[in-house]
N, C-alpha and C. Protein backbone atom coordinates (compact mmCIF):
# COMPACT_ATOMS: atom_id res chain seq x y z
N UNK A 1 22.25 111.03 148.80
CA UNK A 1 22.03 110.29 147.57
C UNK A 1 20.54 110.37 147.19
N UNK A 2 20.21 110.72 145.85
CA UNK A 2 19.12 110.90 145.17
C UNK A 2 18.39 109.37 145.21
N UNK A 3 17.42 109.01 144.65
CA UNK A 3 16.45 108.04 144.02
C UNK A 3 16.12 108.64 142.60
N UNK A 4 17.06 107.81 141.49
CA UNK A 4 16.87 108.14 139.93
C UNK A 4 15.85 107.18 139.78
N UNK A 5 15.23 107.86 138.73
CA UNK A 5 13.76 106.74 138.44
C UNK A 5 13.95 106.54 136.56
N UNK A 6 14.05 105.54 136.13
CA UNK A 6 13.41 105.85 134.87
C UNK A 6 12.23 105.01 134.73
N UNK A 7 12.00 104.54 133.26
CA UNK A 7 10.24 104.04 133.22
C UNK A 7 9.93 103.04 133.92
N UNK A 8 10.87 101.89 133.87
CA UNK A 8 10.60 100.66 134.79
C UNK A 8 11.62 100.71 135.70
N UNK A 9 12.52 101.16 135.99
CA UNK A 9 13.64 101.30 137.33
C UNK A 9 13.77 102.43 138.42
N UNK A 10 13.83 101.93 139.77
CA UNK A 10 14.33 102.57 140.20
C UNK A 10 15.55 102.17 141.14
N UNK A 11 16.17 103.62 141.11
CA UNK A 11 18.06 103.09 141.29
C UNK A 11 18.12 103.99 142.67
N UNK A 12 18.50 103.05 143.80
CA UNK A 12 18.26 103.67 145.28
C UNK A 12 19.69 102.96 146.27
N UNK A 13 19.95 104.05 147.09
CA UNK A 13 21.26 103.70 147.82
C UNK A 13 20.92 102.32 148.04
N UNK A 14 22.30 101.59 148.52
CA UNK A 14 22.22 100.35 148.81
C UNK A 14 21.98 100.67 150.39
N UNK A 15 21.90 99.61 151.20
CA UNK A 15 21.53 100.06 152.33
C UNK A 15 22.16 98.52 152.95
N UNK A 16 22.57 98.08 154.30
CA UNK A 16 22.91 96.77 154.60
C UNK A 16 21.37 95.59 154.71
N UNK A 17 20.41 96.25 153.95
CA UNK A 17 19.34 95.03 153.82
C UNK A 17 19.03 94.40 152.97
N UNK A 18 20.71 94.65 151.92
CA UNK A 18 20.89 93.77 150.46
C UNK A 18 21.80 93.50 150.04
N UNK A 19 22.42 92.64 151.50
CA UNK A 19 23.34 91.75 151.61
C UNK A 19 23.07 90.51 150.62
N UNK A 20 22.19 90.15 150.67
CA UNK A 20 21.71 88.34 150.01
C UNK A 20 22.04 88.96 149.00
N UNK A 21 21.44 90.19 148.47
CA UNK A 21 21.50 90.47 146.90
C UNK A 21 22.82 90.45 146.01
N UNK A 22 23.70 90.68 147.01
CA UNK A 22 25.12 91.25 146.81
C UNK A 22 25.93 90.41 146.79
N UNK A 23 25.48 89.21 147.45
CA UNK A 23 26.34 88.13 147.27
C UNK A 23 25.46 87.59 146.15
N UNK A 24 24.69 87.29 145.61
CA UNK A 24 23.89 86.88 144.81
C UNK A 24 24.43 87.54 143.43
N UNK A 25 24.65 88.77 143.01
CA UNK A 25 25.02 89.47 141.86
C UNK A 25 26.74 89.31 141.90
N UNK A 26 27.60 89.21 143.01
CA UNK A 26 28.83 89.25 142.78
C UNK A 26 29.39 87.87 142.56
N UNK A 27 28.23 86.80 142.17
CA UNK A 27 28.99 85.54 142.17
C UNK A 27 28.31 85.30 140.94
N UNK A 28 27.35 86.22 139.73
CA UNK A 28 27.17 85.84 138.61
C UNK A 28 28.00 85.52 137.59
N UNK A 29 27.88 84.69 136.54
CA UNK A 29 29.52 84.26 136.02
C UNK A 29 29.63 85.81 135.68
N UNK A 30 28.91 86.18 134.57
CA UNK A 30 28.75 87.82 133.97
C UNK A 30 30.03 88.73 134.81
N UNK A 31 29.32 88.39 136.15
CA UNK A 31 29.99 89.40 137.04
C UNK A 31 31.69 89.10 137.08
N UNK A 32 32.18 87.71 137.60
CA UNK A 32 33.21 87.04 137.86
C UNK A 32 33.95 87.23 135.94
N UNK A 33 33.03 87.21 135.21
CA UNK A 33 34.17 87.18 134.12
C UNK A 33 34.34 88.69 133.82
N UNK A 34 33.82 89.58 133.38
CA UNK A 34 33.79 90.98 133.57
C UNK A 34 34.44 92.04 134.31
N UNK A 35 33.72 91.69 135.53
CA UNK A 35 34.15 92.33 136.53
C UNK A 35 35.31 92.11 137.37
N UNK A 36 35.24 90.67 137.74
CA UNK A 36 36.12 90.41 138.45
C UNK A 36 35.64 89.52 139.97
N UNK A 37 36.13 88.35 140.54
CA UNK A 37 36.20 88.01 141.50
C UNK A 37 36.17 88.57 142.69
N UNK A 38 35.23 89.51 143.70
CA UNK A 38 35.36 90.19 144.96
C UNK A 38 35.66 89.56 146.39
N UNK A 39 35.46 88.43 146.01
CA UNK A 39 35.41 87.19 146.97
C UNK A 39 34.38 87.44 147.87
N UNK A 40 33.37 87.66 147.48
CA UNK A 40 32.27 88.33 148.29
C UNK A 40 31.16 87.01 148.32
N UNK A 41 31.35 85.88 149.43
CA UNK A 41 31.04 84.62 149.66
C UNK A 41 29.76 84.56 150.50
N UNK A 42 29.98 85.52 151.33
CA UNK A 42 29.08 85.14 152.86
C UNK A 42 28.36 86.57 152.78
N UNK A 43 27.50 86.50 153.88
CA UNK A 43 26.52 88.01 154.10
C UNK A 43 27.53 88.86 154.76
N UNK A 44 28.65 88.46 155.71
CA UNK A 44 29.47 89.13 156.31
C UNK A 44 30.84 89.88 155.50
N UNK A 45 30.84 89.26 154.46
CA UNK A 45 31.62 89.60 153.32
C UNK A 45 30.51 90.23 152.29
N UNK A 46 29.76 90.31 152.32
CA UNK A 46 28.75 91.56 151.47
C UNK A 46 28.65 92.39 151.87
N UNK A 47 28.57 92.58 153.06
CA UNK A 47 28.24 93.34 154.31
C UNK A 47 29.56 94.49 154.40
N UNK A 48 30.36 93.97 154.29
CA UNK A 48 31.84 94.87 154.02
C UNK A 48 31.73 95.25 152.97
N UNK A 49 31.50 94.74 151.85
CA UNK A 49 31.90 95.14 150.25
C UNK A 49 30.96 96.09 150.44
N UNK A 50 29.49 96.29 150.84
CA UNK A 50 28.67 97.59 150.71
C UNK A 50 29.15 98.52 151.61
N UNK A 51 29.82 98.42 152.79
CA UNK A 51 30.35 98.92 153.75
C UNK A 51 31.46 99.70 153.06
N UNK A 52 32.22 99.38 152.69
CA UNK A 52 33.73 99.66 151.97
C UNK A 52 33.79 100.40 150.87
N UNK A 53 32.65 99.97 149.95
CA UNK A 53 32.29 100.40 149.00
C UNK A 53 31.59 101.58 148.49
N UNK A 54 30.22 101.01 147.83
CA UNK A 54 29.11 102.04 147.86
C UNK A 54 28.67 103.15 148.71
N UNK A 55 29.08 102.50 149.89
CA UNK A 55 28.08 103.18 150.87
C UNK A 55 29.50 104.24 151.29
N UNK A 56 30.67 104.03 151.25
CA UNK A 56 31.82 104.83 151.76
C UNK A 56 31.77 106.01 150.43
N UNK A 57 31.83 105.30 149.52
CA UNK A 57 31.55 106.52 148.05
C UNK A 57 30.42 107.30 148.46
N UNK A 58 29.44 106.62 148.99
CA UNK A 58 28.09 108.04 149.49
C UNK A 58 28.38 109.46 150.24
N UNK A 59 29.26 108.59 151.01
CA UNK A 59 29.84 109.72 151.86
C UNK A 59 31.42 110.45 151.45
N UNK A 60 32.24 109.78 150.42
CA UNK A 60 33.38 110.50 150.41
C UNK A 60 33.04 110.88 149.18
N UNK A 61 32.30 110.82 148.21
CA UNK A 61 31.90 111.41 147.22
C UNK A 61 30.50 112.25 146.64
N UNK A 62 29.74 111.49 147.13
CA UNK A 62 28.56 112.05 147.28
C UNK A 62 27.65 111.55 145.87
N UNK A 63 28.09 110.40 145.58
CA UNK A 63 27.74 109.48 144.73
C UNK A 63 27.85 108.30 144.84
N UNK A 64 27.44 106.81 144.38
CA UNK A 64 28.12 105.76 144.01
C UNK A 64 27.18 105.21 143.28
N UNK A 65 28.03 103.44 143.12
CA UNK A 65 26.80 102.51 142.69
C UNK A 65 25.40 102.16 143.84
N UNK A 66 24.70 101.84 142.85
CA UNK A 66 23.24 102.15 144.00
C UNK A 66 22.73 100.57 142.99
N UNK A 67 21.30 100.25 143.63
CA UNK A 67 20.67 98.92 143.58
C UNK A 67 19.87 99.48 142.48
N UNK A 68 19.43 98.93 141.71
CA UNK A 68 18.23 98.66 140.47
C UNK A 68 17.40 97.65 141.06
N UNK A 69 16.03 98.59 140.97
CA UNK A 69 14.95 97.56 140.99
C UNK A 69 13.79 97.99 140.06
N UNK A 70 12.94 96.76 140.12
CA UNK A 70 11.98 96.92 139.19
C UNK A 70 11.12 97.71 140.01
N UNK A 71 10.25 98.87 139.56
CA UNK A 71 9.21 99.66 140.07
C UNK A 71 7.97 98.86 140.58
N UNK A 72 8.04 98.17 139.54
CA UNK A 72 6.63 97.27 140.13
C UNK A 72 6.41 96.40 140.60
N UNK A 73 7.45 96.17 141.32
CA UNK A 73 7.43 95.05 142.49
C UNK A 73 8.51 95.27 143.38
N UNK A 74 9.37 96.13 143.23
CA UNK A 74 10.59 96.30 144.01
C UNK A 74 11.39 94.93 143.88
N UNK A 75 11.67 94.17 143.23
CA UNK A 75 12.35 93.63 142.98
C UNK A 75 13.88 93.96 142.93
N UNK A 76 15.10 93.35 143.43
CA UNK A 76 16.63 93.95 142.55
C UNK A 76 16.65 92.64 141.86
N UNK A 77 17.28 93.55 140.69
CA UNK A 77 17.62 93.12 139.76
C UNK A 77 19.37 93.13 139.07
N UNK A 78 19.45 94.38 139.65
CA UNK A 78 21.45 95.20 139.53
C UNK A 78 21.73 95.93 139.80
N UNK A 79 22.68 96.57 139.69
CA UNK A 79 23.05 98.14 140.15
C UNK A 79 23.81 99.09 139.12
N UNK A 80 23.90 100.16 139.56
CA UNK A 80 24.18 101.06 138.89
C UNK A 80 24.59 102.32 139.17
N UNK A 81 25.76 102.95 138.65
CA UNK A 81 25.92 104.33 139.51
C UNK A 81 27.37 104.96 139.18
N UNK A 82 27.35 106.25 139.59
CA UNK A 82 29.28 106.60 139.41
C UNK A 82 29.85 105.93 140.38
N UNK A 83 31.56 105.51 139.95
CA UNK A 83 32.59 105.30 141.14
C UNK A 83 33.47 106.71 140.70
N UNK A 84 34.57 106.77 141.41
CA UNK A 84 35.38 107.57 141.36
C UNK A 84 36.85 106.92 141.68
N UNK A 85 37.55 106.02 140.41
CA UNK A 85 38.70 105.77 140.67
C UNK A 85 39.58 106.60 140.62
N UNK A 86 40.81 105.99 141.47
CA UNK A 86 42.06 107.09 141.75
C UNK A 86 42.78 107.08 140.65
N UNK A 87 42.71 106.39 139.47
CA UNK A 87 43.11 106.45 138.23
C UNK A 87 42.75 107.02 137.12
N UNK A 88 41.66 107.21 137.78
CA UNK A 88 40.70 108.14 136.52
C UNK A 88 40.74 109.32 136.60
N UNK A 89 40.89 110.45 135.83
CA UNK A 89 40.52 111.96 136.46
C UNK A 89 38.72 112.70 136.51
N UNK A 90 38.23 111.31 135.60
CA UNK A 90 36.77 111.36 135.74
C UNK A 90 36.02 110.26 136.66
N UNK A 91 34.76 110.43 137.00
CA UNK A 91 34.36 109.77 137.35
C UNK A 91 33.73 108.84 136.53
N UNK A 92 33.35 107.41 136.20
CA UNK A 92 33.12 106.44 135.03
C UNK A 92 32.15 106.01 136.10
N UNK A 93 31.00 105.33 135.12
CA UNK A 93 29.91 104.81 135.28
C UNK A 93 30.38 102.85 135.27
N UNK A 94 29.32 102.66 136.01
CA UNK A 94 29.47 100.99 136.29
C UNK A 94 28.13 100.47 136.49
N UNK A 95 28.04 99.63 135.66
CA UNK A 95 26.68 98.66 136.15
C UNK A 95 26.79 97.05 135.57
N UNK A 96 25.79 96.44 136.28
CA UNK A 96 26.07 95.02 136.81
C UNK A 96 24.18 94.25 136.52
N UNK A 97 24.04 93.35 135.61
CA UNK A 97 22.68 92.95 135.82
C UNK A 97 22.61 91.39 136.47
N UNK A 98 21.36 90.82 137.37
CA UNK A 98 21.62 89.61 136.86
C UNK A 98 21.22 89.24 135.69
N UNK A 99 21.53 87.82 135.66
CA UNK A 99 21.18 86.97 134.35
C UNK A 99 19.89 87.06 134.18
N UNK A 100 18.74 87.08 134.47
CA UNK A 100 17.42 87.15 134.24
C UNK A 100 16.67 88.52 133.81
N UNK A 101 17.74 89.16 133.95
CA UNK A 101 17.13 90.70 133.61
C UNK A 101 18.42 91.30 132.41
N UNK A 102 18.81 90.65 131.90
CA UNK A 102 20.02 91.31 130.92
C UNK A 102 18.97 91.31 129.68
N UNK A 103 19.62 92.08 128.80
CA UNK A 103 18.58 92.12 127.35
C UNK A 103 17.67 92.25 127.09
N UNK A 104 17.14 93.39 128.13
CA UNK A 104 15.82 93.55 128.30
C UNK A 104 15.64 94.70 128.11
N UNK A 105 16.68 95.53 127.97
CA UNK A 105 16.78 97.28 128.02
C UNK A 105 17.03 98.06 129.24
N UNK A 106 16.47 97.41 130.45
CA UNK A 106 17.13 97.47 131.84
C UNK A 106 17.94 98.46 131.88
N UNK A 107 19.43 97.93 131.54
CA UNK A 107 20.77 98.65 132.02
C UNK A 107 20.81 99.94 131.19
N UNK A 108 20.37 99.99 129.46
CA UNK A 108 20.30 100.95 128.76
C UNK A 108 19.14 102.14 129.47
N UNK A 109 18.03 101.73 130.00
CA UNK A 109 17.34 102.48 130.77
C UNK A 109 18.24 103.46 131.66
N UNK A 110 18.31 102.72 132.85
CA UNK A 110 18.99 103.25 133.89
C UNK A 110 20.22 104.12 133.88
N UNK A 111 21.10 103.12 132.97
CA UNK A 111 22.49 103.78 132.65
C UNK A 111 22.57 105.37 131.96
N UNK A 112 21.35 105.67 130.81
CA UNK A 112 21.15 106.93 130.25
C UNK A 112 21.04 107.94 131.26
N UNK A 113 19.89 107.47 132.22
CA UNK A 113 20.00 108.53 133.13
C UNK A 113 20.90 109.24 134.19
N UNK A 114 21.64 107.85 134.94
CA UNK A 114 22.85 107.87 135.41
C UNK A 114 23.56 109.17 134.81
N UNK A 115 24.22 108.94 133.25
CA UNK A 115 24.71 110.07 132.40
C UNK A 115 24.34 111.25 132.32
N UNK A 116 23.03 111.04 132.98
CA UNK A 116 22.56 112.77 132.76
C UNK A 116 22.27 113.10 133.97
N UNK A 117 21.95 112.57 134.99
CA UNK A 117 22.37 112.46 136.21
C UNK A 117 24.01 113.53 136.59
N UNK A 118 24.80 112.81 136.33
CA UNK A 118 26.31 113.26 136.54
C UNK A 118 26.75 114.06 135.63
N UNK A 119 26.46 114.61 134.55
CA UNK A 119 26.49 115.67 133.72
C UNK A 119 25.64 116.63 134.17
N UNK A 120 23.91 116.64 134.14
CA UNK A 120 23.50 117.69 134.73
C UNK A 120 23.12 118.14 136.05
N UNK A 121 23.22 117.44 137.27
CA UNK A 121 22.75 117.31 138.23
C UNK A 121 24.09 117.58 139.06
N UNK A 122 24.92 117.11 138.79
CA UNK A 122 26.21 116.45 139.67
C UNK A 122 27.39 117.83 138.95
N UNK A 123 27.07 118.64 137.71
CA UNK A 123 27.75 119.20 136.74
C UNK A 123 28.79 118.65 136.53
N UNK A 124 29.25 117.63 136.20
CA UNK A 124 30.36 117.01 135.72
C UNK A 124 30.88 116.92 134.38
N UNK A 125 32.27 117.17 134.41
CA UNK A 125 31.91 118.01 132.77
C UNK A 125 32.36 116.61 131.91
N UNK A 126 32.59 115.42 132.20
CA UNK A 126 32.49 114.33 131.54
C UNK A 126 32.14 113.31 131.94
N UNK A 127 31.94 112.26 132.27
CA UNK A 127 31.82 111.10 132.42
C UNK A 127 32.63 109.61 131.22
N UNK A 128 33.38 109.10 132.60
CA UNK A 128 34.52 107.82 131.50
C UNK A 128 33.68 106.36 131.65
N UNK A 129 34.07 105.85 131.34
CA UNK A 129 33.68 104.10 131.30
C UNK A 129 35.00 103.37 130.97
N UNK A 130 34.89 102.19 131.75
CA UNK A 130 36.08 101.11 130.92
C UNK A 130 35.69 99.72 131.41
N UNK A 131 35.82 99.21 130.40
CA UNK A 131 35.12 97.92 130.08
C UNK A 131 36.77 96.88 129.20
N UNK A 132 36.31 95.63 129.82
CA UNK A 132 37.56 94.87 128.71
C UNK A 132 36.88 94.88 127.53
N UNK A 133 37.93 94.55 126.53
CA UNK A 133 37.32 94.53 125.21
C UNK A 133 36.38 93.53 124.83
N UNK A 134 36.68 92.55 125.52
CA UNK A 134 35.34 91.14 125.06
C UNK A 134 34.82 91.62 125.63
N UNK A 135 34.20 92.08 126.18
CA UNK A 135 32.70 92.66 127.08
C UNK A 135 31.64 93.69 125.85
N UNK A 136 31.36 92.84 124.67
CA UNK A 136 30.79 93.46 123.71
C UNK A 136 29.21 94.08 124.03
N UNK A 137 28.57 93.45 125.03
CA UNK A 137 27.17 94.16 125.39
C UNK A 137 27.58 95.34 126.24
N UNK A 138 28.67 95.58 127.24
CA UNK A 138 29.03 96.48 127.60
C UNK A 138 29.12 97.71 126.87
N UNK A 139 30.01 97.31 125.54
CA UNK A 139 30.36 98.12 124.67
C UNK A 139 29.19 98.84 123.93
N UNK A 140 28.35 97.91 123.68
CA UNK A 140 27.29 98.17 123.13
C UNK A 140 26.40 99.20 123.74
N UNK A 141 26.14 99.08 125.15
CA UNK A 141 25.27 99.42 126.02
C UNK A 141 26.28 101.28 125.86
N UNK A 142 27.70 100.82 126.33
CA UNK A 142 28.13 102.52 126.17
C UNK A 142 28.04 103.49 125.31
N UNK A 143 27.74 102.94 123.89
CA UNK A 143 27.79 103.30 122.76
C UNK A 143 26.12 104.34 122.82
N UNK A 144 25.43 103.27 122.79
CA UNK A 144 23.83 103.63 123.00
C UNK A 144 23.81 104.62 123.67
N UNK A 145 24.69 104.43 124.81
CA UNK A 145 23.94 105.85 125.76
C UNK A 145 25.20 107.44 125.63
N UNK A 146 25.50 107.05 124.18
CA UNK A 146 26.69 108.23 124.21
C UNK A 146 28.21 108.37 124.48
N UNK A 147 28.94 107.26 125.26
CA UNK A 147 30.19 107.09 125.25
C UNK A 147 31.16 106.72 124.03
N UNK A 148 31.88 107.22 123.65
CA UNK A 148 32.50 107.07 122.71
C UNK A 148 34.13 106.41 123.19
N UNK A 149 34.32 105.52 122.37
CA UNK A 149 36.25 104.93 122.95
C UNK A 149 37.02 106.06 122.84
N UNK A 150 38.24 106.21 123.76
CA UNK A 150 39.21 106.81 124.00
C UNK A 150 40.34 106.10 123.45
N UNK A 151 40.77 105.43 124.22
CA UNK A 151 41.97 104.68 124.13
C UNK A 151 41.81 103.14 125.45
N UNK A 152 43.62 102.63 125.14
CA UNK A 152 43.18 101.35 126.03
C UNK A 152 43.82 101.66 126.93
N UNK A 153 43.96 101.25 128.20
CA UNK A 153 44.64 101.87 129.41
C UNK A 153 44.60 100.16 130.37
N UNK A 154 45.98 100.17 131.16
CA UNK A 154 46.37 99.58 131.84
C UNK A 154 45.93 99.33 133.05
N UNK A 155 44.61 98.57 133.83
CA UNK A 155 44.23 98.87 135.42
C UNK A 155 45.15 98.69 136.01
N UNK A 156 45.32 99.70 137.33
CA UNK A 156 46.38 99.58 137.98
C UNK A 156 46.61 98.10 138.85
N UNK A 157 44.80 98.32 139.08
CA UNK A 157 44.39 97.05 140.07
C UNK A 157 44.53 96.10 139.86
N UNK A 158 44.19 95.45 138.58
CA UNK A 158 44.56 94.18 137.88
C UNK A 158 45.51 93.93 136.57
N UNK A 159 46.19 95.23 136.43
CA UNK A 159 47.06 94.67 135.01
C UNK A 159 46.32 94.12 134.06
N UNK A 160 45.10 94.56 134.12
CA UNK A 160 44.26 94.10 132.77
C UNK A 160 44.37 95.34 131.79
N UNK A 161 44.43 94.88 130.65
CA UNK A 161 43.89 96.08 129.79
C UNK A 161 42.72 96.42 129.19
N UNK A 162 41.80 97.63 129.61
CA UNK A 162 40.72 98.27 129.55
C UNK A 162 40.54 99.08 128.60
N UNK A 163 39.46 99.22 127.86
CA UNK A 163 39.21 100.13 126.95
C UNK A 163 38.25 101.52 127.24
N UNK A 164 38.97 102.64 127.16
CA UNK A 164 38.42 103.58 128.10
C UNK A 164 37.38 104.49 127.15
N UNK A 165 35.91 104.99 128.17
CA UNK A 165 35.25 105.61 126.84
C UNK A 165 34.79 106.48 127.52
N UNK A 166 34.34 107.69 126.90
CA UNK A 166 34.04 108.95 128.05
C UNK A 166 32.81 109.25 126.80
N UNK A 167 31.93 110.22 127.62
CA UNK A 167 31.39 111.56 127.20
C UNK A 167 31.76 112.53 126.36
């Protein structure tokens, strides 16, 4: 796994020494209404979710979501990165801020590069996104960096319906 940089971020594997962080970002409402509930409570239950997760995508894909921090202090702030669902035939981009760093340009930063990241680096000949439909800064944020809507599609995982947007 690379270290993407843009002007104020840099986006670096997660590693198990951002556990606090992880429970800290997966219990933002943002996150819980959006994303979804991980039940990710304790450090020992973060500790798995990066385990299970990110860090298993490093190795069975050779990508994932990775940590956002601020350059000039190393701060995290969110993450960001490809997953590779078994539902998708692309790989879709995902990112997550906290509350103190949303609307700041942050995610639009990071997320652009991500895209060009996995298009030119990764040669991927698209990149998807899916977001629920009330998730209008989401929408917003995909739009900005080039995703355009597809259609709405059914998660397998939650029977929610998603609005899917690719490259």
């Amino acid at each position: 796994m690379e270290i993407i940089e843009s002007e104020r971020i840099l986006l670096r594997p997660f590693t198990l020494e951002d556990v606090e962080f992880i429970v800290e970002l997966l219990n933002t409402d943002g996150w819980i209404r959006y994303i979804g509930d991980r039940n990710v409570k304790t450090i020992e239950q973060a500790r798995n979710y990066l385990l299970n997760g990110p860090m298993k995508s490093y190795e069975t894909n050779g990508f994932g979501l990775s940590l956002a921090e601020l350059k000039i202090n190393h701060t995290a702030i969110g993450m960001c990165g490809l997953l590779k669902r078994d539902y998708l035939d692309h790989a879709d981009i995902g990112f997550a801020f906290l509350p103190d760093y949303t609307g700041k340009g942050y995610a639009f930063e990071i997320a652009k590069e991500i895209v060009q990241y996995g298009l030119q680096t990764l040669h991927m000949k698209k990149i998807l996104a899916i977001t629920l439909s009330g998730n209008a800064s989401s929408i917003k944020l995909l739009e900005k960096i080039g995703l355009r809507y597809q259609e709405s599609i059914i998660s397998p995982d939650t029977g929610e319906q998603l609005c899917l947007y690719s490259t």
